[in-house]
Each structure stands twice: as structure tokens, then as C-alpha cells.
N, C-alpha and C. Protein backbone atom coordinates (compact mmCIF):
# COMPACT_ATOMS: atom_id res chain seq x y z
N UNK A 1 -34.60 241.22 -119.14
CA UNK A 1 -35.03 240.41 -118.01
C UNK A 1 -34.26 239.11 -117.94
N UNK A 2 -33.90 238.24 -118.83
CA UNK A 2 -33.27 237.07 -118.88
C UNK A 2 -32.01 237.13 -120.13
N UNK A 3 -31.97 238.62 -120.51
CA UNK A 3 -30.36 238.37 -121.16
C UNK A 3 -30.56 237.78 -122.34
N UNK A 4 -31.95 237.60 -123.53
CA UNK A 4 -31.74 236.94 -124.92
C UNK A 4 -32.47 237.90 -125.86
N UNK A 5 -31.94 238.60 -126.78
CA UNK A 5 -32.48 239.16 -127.86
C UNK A 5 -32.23 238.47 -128.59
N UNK A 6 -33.36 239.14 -129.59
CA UNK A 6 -33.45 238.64 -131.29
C UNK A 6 -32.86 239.19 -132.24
N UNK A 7 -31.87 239.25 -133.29
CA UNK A 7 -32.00 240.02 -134.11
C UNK A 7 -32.40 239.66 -135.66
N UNK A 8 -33.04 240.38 -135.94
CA UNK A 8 -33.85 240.11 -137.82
C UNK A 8 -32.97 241.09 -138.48
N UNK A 9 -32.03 240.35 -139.19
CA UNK A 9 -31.56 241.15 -140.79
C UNK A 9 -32.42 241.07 -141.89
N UNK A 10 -32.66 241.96 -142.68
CA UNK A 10 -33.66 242.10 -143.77
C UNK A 10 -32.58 242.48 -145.02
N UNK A 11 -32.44 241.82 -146.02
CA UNK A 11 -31.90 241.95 -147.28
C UNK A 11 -32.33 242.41 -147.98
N UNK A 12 -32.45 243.70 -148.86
CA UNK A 12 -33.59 244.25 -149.83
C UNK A 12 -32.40 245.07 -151.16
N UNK A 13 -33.15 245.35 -152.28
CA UNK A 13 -32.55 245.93 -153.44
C UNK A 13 -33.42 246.46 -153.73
N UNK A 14 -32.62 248.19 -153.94
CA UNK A 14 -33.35 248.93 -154.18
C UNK A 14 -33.09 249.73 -155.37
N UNK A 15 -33.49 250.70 -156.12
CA UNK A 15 -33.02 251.41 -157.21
C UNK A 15 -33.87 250.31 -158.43
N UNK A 16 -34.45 251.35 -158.93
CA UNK A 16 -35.23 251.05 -160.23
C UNK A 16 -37.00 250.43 -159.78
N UNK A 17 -37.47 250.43 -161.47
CA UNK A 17 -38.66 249.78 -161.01
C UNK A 17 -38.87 248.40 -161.89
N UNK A 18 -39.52 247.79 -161.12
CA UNK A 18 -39.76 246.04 -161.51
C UNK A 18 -39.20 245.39 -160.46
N UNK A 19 -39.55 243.71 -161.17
CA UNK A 19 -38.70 242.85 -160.07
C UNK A 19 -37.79 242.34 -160.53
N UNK A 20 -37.54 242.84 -161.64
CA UNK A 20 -36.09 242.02 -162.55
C UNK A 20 -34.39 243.25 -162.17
N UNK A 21 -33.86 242.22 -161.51
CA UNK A 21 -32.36 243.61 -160.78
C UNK A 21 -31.99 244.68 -162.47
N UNK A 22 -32.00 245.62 -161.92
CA UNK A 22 -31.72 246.73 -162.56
C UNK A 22 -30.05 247.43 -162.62
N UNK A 23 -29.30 247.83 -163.69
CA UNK A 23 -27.98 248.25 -163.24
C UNK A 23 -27.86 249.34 -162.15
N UNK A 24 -26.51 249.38 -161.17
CA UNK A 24 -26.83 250.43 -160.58
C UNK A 24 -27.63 250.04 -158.87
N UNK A 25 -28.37 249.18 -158.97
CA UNK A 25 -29.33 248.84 -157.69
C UNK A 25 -28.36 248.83 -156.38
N UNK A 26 -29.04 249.06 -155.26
CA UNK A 26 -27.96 248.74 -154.76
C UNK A 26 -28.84 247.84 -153.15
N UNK A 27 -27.90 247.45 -152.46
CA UNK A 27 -28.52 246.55 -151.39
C UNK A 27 -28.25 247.40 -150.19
N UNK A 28 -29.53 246.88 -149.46
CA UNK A 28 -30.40 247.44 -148.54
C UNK A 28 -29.93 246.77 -146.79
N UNK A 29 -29.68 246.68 -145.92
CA UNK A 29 -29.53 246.23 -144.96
C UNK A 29 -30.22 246.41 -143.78
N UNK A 30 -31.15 246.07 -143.61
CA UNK A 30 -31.58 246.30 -142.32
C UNK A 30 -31.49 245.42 -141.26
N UNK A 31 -31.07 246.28 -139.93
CA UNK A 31 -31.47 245.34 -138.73
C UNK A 31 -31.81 245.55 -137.63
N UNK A 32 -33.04 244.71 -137.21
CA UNK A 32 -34.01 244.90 -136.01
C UNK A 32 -33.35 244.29 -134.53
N UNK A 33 -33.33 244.71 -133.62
CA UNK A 33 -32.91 244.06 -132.50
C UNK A 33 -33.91 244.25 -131.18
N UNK A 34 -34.62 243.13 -130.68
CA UNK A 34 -35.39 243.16 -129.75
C UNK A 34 -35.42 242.07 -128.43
N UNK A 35 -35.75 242.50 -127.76
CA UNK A 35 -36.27 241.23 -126.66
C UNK A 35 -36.63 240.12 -126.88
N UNK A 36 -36.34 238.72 -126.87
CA UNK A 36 -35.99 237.67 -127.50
C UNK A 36 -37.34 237.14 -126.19
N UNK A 37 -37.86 235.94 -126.35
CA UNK A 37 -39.40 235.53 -125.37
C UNK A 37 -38.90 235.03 -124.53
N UNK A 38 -39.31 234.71 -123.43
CA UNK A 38 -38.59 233.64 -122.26
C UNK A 38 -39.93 232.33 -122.46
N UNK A 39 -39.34 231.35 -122.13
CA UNK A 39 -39.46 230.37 -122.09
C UNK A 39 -40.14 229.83 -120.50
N UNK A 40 -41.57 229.92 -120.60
CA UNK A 40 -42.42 230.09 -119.32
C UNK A 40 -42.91 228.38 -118.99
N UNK A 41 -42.55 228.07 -120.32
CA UNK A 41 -43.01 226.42 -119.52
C UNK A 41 -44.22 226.27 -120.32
N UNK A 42 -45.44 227.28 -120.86
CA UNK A 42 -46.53 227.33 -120.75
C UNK A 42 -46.65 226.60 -122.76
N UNK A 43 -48.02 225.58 -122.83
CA UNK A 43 -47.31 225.08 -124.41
C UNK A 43 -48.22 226.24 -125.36
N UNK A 44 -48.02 226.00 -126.55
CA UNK A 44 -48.24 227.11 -127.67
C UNK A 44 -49.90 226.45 -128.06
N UNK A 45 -50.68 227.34 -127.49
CA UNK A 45 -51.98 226.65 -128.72
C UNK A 45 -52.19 227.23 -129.82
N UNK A 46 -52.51 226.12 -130.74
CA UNK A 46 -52.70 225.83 -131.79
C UNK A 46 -54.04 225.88 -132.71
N UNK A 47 -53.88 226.31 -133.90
CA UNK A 47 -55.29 226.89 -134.62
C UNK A 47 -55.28 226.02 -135.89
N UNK A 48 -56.18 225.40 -136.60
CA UNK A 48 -55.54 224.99 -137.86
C UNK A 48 -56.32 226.23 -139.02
N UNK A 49 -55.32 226.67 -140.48
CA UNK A 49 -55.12 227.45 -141.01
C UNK A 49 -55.66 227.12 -142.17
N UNK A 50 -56.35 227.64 -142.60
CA UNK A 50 -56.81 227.40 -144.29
C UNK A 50 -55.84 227.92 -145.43
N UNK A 51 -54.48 228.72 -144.87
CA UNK A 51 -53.84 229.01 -145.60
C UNK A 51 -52.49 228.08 -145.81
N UNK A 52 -52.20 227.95 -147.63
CA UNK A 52 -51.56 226.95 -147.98
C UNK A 52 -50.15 227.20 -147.79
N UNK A 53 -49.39 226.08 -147.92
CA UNK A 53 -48.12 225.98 -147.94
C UNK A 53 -47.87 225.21 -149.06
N UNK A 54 -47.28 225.43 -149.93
CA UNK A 54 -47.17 225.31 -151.19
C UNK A 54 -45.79 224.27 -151.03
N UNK A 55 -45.36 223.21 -151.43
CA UNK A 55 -44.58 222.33 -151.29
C UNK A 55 -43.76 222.18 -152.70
N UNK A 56 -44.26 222.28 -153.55
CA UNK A 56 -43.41 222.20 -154.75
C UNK A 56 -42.66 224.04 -155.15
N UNK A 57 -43.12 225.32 -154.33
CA UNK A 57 -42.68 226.32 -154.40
C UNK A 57 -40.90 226.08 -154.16
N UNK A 58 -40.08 227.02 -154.74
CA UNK A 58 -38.49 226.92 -154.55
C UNK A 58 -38.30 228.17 -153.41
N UNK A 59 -39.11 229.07 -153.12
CA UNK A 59 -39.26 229.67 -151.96
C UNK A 59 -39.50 228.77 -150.76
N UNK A 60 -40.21 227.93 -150.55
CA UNK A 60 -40.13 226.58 -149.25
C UNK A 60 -39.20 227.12 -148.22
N UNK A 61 -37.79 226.59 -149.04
CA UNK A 61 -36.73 226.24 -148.39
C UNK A 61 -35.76 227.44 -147.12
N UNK A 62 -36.28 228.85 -147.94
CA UNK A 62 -35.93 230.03 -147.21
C UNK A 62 -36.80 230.88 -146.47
N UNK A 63 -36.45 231.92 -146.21
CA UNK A 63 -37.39 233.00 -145.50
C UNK A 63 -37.61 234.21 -146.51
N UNK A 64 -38.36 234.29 -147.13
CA UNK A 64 -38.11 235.88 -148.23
C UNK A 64 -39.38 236.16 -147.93
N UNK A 65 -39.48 237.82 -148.20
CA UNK A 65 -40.84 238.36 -147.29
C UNK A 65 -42.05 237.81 -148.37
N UNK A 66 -41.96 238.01 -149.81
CA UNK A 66 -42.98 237.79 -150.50
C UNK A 66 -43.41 236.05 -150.41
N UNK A 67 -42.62 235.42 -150.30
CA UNK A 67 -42.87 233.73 -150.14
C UNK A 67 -43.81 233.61 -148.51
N UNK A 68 -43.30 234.25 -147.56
CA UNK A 68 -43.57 234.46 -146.30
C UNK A 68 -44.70 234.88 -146.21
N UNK A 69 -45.52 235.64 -146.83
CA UNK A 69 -47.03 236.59 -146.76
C UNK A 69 -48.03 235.56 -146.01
N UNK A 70 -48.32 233.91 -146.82
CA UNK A 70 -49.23 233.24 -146.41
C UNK A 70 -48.98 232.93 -144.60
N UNK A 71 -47.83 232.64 -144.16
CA UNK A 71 -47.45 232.59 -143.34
C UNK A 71 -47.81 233.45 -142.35
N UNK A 72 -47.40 234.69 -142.37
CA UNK A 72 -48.02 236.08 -141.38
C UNK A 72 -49.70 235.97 -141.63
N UNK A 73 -49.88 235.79 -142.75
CA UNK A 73 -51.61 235.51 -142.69
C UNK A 73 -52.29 234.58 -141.79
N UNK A 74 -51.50 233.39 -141.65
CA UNK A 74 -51.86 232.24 -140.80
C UNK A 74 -52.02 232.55 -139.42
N UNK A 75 -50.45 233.29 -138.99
CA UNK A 75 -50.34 233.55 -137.79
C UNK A 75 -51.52 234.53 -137.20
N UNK A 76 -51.59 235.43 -138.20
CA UNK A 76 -52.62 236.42 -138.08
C UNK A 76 -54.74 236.09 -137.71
N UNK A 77 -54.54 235.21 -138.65
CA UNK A 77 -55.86 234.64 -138.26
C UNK A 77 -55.84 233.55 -137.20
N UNK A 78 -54.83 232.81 -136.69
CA UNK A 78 -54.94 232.06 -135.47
C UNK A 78 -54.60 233.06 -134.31
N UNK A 79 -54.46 234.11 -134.15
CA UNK A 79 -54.31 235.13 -133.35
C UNK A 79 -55.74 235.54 -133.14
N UNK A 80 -56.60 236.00 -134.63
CA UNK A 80 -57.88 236.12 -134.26
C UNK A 80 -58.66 234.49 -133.74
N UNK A 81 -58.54 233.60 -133.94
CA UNK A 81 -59.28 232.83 -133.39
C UNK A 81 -58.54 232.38 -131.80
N UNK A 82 -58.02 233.16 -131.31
CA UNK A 82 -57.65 233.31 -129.91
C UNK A 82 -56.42 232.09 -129.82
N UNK A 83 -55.81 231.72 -130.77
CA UNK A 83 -54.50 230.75 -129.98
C UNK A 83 -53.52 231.59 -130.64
N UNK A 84 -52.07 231.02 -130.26
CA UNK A 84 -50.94 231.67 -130.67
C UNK A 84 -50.21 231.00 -131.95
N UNK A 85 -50.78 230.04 -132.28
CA UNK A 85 -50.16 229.66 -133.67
C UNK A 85 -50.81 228.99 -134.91
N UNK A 86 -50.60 228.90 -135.72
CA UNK A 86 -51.24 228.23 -137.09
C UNK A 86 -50.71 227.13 -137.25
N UNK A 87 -51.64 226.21 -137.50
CA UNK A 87 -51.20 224.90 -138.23
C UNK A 87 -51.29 224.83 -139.89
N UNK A 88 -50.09 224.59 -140.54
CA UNK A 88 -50.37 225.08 -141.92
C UNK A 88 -50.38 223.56 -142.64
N UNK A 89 -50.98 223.57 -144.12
CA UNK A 89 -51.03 222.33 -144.39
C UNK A 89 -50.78 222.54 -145.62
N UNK A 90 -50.13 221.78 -146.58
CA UNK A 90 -49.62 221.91 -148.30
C UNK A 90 -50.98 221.58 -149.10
N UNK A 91 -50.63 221.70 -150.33
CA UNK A 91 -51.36 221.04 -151.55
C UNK A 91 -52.43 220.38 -151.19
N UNK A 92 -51.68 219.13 -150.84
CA UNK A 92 -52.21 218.12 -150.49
C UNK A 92 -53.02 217.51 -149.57
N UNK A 93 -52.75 218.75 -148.43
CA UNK A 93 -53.58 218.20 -147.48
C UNK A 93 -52.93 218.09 -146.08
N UNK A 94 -51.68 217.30 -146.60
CA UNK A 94 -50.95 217.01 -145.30
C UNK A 94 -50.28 217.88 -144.65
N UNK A 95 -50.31 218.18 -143.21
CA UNK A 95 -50.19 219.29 -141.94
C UNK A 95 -48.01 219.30 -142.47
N UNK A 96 -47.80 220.48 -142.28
CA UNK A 96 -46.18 220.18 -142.44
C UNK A 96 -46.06 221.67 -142.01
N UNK A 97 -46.25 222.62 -141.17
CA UNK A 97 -45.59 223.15 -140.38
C UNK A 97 -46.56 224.35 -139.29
N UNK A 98 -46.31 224.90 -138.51
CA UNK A 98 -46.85 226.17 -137.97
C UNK A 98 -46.32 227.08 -138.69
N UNK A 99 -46.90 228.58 -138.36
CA UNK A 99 -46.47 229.47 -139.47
C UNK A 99 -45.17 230.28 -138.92
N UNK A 100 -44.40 229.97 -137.47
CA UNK A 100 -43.32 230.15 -137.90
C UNK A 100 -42.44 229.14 -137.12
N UNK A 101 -42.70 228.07 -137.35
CA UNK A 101 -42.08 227.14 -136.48
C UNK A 101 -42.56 225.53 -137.37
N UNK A 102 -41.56 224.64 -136.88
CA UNK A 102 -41.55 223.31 -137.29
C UNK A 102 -42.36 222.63 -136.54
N UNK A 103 -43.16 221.84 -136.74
CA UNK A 103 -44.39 220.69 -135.99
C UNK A 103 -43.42 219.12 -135.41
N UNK A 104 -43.94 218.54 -134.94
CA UNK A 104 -43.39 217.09 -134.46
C UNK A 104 -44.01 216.40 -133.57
N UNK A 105 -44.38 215.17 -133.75
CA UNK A 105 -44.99 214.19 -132.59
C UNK A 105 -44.36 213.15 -132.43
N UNK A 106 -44.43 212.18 -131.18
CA UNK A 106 -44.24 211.66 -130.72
C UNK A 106 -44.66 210.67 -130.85
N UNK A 107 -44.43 209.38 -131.55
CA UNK A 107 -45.22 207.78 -132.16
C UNK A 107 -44.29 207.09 -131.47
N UNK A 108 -44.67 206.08 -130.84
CA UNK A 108 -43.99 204.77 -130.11
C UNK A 108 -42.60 205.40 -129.66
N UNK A 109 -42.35 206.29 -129.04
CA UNK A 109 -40.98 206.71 -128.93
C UNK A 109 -40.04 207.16 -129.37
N UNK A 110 -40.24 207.40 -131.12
CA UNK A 110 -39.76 208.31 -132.35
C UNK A 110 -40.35 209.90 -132.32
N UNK A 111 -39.58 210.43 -132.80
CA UNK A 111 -39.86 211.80 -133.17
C UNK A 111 -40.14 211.74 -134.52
N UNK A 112 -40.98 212.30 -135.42
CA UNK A 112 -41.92 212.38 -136.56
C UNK A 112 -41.99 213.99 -137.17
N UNK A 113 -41.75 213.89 -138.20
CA UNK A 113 -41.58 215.54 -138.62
C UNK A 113 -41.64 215.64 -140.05
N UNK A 114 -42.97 216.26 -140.47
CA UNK A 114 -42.58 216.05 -141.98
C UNK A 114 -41.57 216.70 -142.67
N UNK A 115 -41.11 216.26 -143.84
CA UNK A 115 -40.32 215.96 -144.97
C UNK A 115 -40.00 217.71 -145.44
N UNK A 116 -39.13 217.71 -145.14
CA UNK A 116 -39.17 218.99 -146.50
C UNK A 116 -39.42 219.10 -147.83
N UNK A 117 -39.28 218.36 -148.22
CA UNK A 117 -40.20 218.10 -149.96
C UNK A 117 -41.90 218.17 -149.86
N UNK A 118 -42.17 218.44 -148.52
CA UNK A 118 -43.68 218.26 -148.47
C UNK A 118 -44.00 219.86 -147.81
N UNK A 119 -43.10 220.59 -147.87
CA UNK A 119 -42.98 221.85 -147.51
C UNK A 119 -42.90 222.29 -146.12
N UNK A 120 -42.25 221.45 -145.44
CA UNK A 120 -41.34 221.63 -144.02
C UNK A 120 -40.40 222.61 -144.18
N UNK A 121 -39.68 223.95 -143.00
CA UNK A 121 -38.34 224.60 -143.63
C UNK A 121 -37.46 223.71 -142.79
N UNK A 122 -36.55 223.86 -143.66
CA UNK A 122 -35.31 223.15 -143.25
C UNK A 122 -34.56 224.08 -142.08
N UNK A 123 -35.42 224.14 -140.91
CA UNK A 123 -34.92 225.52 -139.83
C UNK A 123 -33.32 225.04 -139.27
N UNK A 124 -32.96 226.23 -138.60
CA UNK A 124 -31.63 225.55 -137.67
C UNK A 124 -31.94 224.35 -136.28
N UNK A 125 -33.04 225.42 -136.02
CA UNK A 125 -33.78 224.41 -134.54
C UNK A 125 -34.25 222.94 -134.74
N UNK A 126 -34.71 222.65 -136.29
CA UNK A 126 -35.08 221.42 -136.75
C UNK A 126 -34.05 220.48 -136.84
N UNK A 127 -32.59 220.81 -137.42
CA UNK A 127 -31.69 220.77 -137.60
C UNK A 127 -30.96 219.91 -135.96
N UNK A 128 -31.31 221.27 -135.18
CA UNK A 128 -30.84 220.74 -133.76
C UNK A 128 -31.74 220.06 -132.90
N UNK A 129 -33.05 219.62 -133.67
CA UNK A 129 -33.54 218.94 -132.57
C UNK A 129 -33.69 217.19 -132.93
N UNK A 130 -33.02 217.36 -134.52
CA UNK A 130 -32.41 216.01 -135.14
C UNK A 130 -31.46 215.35 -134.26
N UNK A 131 -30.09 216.59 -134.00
CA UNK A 131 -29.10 216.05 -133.47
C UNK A 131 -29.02 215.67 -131.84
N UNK A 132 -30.55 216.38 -131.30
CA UNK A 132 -30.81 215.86 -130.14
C UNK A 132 -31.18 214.50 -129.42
N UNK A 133 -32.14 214.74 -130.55
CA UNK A 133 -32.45 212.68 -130.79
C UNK A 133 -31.32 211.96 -130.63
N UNK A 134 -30.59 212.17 -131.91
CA UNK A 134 -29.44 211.71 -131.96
C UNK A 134 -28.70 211.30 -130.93
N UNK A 135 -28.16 212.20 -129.74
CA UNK A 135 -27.66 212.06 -128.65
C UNK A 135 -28.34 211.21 -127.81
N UNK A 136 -29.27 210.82 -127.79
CA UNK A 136 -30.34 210.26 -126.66
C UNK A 136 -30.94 209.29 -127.31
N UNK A 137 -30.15 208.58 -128.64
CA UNK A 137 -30.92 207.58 -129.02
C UNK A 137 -32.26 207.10 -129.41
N UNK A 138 -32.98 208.39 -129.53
CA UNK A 138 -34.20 208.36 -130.09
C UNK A 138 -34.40 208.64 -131.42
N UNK A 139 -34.94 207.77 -131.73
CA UNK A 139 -35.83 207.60 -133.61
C UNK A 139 -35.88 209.36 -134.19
N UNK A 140 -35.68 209.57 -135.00
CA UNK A 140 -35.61 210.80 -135.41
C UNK A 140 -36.35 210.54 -136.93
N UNK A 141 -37.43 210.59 -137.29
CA UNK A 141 -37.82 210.03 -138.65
C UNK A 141 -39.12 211.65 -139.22
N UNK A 142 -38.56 211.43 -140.70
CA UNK A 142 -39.35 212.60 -141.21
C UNK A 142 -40.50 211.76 -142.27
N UNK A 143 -41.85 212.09 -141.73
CA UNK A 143 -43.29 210.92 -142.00
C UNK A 143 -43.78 212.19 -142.16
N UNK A 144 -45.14 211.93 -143.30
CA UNK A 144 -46.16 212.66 -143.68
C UNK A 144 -46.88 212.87 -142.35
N UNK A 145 -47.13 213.88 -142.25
CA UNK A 145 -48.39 213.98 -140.88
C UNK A 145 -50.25 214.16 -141.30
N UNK A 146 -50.63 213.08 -140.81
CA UNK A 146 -52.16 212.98 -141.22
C UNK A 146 -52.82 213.17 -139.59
N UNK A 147 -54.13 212.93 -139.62
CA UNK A 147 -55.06 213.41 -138.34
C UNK A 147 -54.03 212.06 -137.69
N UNK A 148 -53.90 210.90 -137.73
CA UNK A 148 -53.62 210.10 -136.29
C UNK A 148 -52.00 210.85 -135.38
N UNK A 149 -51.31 211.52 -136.58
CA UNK A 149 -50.25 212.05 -136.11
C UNK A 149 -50.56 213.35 -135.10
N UNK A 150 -51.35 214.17 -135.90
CA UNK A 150 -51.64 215.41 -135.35
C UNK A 150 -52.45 215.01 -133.80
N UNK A 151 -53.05 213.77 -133.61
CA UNK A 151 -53.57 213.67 -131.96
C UNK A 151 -52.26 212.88 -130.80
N UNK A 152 -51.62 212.99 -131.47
CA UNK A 152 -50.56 212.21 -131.11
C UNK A 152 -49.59 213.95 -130.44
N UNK A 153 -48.94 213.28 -129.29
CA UNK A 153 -47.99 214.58 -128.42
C UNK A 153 -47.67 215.35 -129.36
N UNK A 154 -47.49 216.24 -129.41
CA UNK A 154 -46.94 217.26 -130.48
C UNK A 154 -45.73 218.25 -129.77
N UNK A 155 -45.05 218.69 -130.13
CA UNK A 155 -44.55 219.85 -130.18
C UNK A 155 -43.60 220.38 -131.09
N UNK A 156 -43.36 222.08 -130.87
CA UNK A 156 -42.98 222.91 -131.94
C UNK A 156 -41.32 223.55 -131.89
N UNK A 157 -40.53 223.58 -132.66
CA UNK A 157 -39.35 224.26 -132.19
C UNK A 157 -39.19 225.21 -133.79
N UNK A 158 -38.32 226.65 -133.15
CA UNK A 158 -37.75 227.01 -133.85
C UNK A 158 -36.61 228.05 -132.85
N UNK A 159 -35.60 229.42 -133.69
CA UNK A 159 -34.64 229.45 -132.80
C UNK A 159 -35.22 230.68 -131.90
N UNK A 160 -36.02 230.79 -131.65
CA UNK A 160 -36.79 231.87 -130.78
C UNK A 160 -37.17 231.02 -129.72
N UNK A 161 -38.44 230.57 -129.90
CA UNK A 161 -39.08 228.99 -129.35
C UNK A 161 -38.19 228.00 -128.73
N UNK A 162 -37.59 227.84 -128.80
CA UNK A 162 -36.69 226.95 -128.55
C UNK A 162 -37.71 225.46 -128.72
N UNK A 163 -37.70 224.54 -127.87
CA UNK A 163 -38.34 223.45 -128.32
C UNK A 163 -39.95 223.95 -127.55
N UNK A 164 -41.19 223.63 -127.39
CA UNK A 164 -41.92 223.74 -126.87
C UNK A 164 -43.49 222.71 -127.36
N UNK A 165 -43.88 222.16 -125.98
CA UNK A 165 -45.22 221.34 -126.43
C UNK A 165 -46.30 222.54 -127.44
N UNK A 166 -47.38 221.95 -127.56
CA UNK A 166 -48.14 222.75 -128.49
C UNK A 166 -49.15 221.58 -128.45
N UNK A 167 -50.56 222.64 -128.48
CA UNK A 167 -52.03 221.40 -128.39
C UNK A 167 -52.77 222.42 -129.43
N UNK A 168 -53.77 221.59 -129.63
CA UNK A 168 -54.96 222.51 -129.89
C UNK A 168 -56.42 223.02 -129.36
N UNK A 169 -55.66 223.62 -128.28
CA UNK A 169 -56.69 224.54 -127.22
C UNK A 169 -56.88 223.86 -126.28
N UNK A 170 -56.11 222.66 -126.03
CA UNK A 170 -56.04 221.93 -124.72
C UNK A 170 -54.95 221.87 -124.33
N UNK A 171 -54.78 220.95 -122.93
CA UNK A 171 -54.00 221.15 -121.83
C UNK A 171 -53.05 219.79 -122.92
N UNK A 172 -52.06 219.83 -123.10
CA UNK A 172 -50.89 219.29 -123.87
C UNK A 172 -50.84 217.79 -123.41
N UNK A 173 -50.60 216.31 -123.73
CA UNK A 173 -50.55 215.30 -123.42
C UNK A 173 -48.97 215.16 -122.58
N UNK A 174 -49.02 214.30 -121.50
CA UNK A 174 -47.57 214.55 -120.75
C UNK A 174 -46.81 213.55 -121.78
N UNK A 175 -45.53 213.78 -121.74
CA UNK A 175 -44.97 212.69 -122.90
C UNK A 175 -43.34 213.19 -122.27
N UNK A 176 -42.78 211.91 -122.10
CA UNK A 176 -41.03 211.89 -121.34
C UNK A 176 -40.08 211.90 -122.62
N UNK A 177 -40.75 211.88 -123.58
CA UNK A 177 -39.55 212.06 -124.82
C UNK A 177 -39.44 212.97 -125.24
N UNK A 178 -40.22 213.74 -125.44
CA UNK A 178 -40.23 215.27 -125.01
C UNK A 178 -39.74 216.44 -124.21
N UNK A 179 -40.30 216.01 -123.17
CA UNK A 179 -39.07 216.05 -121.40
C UNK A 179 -37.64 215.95 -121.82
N UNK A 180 -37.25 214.52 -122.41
CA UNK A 180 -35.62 214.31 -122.36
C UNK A 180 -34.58 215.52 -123.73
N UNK A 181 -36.34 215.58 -125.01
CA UNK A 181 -35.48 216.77 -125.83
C UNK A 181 -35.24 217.51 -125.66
N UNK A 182 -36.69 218.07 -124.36
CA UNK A 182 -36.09 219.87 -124.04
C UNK A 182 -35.08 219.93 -123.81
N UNK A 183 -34.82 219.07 -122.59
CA UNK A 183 -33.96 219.24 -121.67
C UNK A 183 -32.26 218.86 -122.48
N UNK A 184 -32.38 218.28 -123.24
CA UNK A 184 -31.03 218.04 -124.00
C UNK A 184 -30.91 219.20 -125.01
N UNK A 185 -32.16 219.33 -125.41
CA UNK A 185 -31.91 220.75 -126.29
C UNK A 185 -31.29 221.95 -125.71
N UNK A 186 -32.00 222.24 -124.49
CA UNK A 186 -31.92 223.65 -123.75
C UNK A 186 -30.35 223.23 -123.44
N UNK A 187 -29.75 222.02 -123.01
CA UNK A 187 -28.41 222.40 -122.69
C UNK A 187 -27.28 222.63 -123.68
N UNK A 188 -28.10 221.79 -124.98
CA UNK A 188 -26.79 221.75 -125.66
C UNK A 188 -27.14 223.41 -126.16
N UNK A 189 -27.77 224.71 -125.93
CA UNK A 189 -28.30 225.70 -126.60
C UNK A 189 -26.95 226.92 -125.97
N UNK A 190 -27.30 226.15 -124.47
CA UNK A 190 -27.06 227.04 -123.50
C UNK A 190 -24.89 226.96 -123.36
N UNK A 191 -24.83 225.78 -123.93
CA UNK A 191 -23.44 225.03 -124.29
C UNK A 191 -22.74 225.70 -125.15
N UNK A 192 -23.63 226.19 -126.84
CA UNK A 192 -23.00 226.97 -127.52
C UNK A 192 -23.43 228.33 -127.76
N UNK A 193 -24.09 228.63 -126.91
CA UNK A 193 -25.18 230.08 -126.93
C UNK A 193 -25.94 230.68 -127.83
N UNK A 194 -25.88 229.22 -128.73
CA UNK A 194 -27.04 229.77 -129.93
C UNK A 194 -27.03 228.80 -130.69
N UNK A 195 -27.97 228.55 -131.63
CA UNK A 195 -28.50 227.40 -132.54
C UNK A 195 -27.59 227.83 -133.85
N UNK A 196 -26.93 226.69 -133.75
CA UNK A 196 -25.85 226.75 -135.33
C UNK A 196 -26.58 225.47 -136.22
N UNK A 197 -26.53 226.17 -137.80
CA UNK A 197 -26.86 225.37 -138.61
C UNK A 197 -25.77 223.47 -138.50
């Protein structure tokens, strides 16, 4: 309909039993290719998740299916409580991502995003919505997110998603710094036809 698929490569090793590599194993390749979402305007609501995100884990930083489980769980139960995404929160307490996408609000005209040491992924879209700021002179700062952050504009990006508002079960706060990322995001996207690290 609008010309964007997805594709998911899956890395796997197979041959033998355990989880310690075995001689001989050999690697697995898979890849999925599907209809990629269009981008309706409409924002993502939001569920918050009792399931953790572990911040001191060395899985954090990547996508591997077994690190990933809590994640599909999240999504899964904010699906049953009727919104489309999870708000996930670490150890500690503090909110640091959706379950498959990066969080961010809007404070005095900065963009706000927690830390990856606090178990943020270091996505490509996060990546590019740094360098968006960047372009447009806006504050780009990575802050713990507590409740005053989370009532504060929000929205979510990753490379599916592209940038998008996000509430929790309400109609989204209007916010022009937001406005100026999409809109710098979506071009610089559409500029190189895909989100490079």
C-alpha cells in the first residue's frame, strides 16, 4: 500500500545440546519479510508493565530472543489491557523504555530520554532522533524518568515507528517540539531511505 517492508534476520546455532557452542554447530539464518505499518498520525497508547527491565543485564544493549522474552510479555499484557504498548521500568523503579520502542518527553523545550545504563536500547531511531535535535537546535539530554516526566508530552520512536506521540489512554498533549522532530525526522528518513546507525 505505501511501498515499506520490514525485514527481521534471526541468528541461531544449531547442532548439539546445551547452551555452551558445541564443535561442528553450525549457524542458522533466518529471514522474515513483511508489510512494514504506515504511519496514520494516530499516537500509541500506553499501558504501564509490571514487567522488569533489568539495567545492569549485558543483554540491555542488544536484541537476543532469550533477553527479549520480558519484553514480548509486556507487549503482550498491554495488548490485553486494551492499549498498544508497555511502559517498562528497571530495578529501580525508573520508567526507561516501551517494550519495543524508546520513550521521551518534552521539559522546557529539551528532549529527555533515559540513559542507557538505566536500561534504555541504544536503538538506531534513538540514535536519529539525537541527531534531529541536533539539527534544530534543541536540547537533546538523557535524565532518569520519574512520574513528573512521564506527565509531561511524551513520545516513542523506533525504526518501524518512526517517531510517534504516545499517552496513556488519552488524547496526547499538543507540543511543537515534537511537530518540528517528526517532521525533521520523517525527512531526513525519507532523504536516506532508512535509519542508519
Amino acid at each position: 500500500k505505501h511501498g515499506r517492508a520490514s525485514l527481521r534476520c534471526t541468528v541461531t546455532r544449531i547442532g548439539g545440546r546445551g547452551v555452551a557452542p558445541r564443535p561442528g554447530a553450525r549457524i542458522r539464518v533466518a529471514a522474515n519479510i513483511s508489510e512494514a505499518p504506515g504511519d496514520d498520525g494516530a499516537a500509541v497508547t500506553l499501558a504501564h508493565s509490571r514487567r522488569v527491565r533489568a539495567s545492569s543485564s549485558s543483554t540491555t544493549t542488544f536484541k537476543c530472543i532469550g533477553a527479549y522474552a520480558e519484553n514480548i510479555l509486556a507487549r503482550m499484557d498491554a495488548h490485553s489491557a486494551g492499549a498498544d504498548e508497555a511502559l517498562m521500568r528497571n530495578e529501580r523503579g525508573l520508567a526507561v523504555c516501551a517494550s519495543a520502542a524508546n520513550i521521551y518527553c518534552v521539559v522546557d523545550g529539551a528532549v529527555l530520554t533515559p540513559p542507557v545504563d538505566e536500561g534504555a536500547m541504544p536503538g538506531c531511531a534513538r540514535m536519529e532522533v539525537a541527531r534531529t535535535c541536533a539539527r534544530q537546535g534543541i536540547p537533546f539530554i538523557e535524565a532518569s524518568f520519574g512520574d513528573a516526566e512521564l506527565a509531561a508530552p511524551m513520545f516513542l520512536s523506533n525504526s518501524l515507528l518512526g517517531v510517534r506521540r504516545c499517552a496513556f489512554g488519552e488524547r496526547p498533549q499538543p507540543c511543537a517540539v515534537f511537530d518540528a522532530i517528526k517532521a525533521g525526522y520523517d525527512a531526513e528518513v525519507a532523504r536516506q531511505g532508512s535509519i542508519r546507525p
